[in-house]
Protein backbone atom coordinates (compact mmCIF):
# COMPACT_ATOMS: atom_id res chain seq x y z
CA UNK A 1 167.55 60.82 128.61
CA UNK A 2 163.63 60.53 129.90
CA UNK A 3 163.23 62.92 132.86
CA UNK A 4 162.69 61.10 136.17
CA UNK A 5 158.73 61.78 136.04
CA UNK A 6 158.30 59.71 132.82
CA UNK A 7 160.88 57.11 133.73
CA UNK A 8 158.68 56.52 136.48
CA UNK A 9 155.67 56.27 134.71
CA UNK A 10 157.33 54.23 131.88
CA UNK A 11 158.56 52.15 135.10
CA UNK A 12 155.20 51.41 135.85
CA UNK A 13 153.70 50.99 132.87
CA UNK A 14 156.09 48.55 131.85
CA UNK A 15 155.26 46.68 134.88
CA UNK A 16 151.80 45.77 133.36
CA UNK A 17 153.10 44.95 130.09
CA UNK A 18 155.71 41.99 131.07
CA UNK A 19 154.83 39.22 127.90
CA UNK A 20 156.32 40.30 124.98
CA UNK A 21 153.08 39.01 123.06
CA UNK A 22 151.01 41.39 125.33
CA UNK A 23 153.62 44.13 124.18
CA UNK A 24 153.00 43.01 120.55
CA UNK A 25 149.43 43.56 120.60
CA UNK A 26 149.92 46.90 122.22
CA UNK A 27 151.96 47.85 119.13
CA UNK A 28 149.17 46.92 116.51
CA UNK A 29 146.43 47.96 118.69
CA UNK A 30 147.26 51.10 120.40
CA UNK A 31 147.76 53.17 117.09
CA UNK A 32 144.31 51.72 115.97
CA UNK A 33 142.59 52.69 118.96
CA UNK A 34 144.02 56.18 119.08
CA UNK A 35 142.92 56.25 115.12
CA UNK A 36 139.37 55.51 116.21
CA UNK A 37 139.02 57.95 119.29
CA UNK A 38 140.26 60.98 116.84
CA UNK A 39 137.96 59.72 114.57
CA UNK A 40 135.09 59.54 117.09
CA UNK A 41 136.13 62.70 119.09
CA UNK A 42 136.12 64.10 115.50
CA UNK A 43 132.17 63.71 114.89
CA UNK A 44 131.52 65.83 117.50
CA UNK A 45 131.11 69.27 116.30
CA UNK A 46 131.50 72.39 118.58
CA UNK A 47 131.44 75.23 116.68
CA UNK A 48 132.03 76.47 113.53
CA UNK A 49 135.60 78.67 113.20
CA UNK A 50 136.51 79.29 109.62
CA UNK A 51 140.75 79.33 110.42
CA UNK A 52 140.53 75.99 111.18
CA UNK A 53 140.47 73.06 108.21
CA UNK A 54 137.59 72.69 107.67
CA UNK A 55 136.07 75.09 109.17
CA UNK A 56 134.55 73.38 112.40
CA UNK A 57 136.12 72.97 115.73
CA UNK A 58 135.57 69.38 116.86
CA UNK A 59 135.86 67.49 120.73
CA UNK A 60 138.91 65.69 118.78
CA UNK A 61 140.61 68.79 118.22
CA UNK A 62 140.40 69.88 121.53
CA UNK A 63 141.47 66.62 122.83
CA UNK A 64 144.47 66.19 119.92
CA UNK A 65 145.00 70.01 121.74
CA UNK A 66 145.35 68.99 125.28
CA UNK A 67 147.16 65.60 124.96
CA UNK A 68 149.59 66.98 122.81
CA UNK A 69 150.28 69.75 126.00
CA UNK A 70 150.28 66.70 127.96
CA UNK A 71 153.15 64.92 125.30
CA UNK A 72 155.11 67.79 125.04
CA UNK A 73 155.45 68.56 128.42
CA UNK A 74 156.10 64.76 129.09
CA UNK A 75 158.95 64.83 126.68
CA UNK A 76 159.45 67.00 123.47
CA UNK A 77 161.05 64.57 121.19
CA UNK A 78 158.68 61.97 121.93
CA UNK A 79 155.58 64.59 122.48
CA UNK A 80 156.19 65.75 118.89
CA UNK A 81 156.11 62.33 117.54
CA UNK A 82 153.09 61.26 119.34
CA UNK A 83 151.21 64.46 118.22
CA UNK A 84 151.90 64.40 114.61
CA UNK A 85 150.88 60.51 114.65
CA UNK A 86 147.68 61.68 116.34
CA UNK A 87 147.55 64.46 113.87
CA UNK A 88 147.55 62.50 110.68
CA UNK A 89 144.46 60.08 112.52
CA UNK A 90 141.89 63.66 111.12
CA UNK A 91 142.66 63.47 107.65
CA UNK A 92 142.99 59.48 107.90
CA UNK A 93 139.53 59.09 109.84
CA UNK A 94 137.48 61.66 107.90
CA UNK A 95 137.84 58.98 104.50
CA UNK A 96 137.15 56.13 106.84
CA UNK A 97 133.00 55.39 106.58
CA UNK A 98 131.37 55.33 110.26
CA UNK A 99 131.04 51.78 110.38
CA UNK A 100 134.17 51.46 109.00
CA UNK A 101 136.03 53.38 112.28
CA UNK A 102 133.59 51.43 114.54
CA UNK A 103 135.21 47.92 113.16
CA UNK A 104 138.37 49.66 113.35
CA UNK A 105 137.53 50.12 117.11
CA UNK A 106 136.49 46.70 118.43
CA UNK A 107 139.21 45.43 116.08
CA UNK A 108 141.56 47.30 118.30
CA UNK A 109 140.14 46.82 121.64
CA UNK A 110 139.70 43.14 120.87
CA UNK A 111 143.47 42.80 120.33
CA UNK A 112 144.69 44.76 123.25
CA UNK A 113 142.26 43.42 126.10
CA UNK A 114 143.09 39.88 124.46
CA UNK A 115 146.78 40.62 125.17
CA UNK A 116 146.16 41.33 128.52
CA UNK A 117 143.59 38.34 129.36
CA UNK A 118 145.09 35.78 127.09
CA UNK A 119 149.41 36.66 127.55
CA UNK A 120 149.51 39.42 130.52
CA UNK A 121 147.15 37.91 132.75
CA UNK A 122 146.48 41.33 134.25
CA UNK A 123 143.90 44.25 133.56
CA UNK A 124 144.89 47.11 131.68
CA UNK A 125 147.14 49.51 133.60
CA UNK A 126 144.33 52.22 132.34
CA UNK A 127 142.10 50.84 134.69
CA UNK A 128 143.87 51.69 137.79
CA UNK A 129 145.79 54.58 136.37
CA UNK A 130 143.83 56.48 134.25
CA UNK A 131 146.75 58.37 132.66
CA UNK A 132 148.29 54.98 131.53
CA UNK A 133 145.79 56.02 128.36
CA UNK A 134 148.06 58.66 127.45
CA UNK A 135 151.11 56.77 128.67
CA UNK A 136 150.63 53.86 126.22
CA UNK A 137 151.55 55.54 123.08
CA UNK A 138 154.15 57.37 124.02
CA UNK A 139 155.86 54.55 125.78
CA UNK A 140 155.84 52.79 122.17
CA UNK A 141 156.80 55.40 120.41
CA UNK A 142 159.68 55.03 123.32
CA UNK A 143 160.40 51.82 122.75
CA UNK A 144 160.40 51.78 118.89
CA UNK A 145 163.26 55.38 118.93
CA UNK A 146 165.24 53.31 121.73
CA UNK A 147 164.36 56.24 124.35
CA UNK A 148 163.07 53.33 126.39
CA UNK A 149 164.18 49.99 127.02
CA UNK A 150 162.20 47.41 128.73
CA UNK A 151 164.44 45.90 131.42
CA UNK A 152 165.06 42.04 131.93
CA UNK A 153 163.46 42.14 135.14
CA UNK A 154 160.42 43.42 133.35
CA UNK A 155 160.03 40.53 131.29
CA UNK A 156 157.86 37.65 132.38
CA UNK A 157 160.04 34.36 132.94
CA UNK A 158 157.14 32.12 131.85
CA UNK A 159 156.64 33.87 128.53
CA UNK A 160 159.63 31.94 127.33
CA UNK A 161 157.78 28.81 127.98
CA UNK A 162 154.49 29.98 126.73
């Protein structure tokens, strides 16, 4: 059972993501998009710390750091599913050539702001609520363990006659 906080902002999440095509693209997109911002974050080196793989502390392990706080304090189950995903984006993005994590990028963004403008209708909820970033993935991850179901109310009528 989701604790009232994240029901909430599942709640309103879900409220921006109504077409089940839109919903679609999130699933394809949103794990390539947090792939590329590891891999991005990861380029930027901070300073070298020989426990750490590799050796060098990088802005994506800091952020991987913080967001999984974020997750886990959200919701363990899901928190600790989120982070390992997230996780496995260092070794996954260090093979990946630079240009090769840049297509990967506007691949991803293409297909999730196409959902919105093409089947939502709507801007991306991350526009208006910055935390929606973080709320996207886990709210898959949701969806795909059954923690979260989207409601019938929060499905668009006309996306049956789309």
């Amino acid at each position: 059972m989701l604790n009232p906080r994240l029901q909430a902002l599942f709640d309103d999440y879900a409220s921006s993501h109504r077409h089940p095509t839109n919903r679609l693209t999130h699933k394809i997109a949103i794990p390539v998009i947090v792939l590329h911002v590891v891999a991005m974050l990861d380029w930027v080196r901070l300073v070298s710390v020989p426990l750490i793989p590799g050796g060098v502390l990088t802005l994506g392990i800091v952020a991987w750091v913080l967001a999984t706080l974020w997750y886990l304090r959200a919701d363990l189950k899901l928190g600790l599913i989120v982070s390992a995903a997230a996780a496995l984006c260092f070794p996954i993005g260090r093979m990946i050539p630079m240009w090769g994590v840049i297509a990967i990028a506007a691949g991803g963004w293409l297909i999730q702001l196409a959902g919105h403008a093409v089947w939502e209708k709507k801007s991306p909820s991350f526009f208006t609520n910055l935390v929606h970033a973080l709320v996207g993935p886990l709210f898959f991850v949701a969806i795909l363990t059954g923690d979260y179901s989207v409601k019938p109310a929060q499905i668009d009528p006309s996306a049956s006659r789309a």
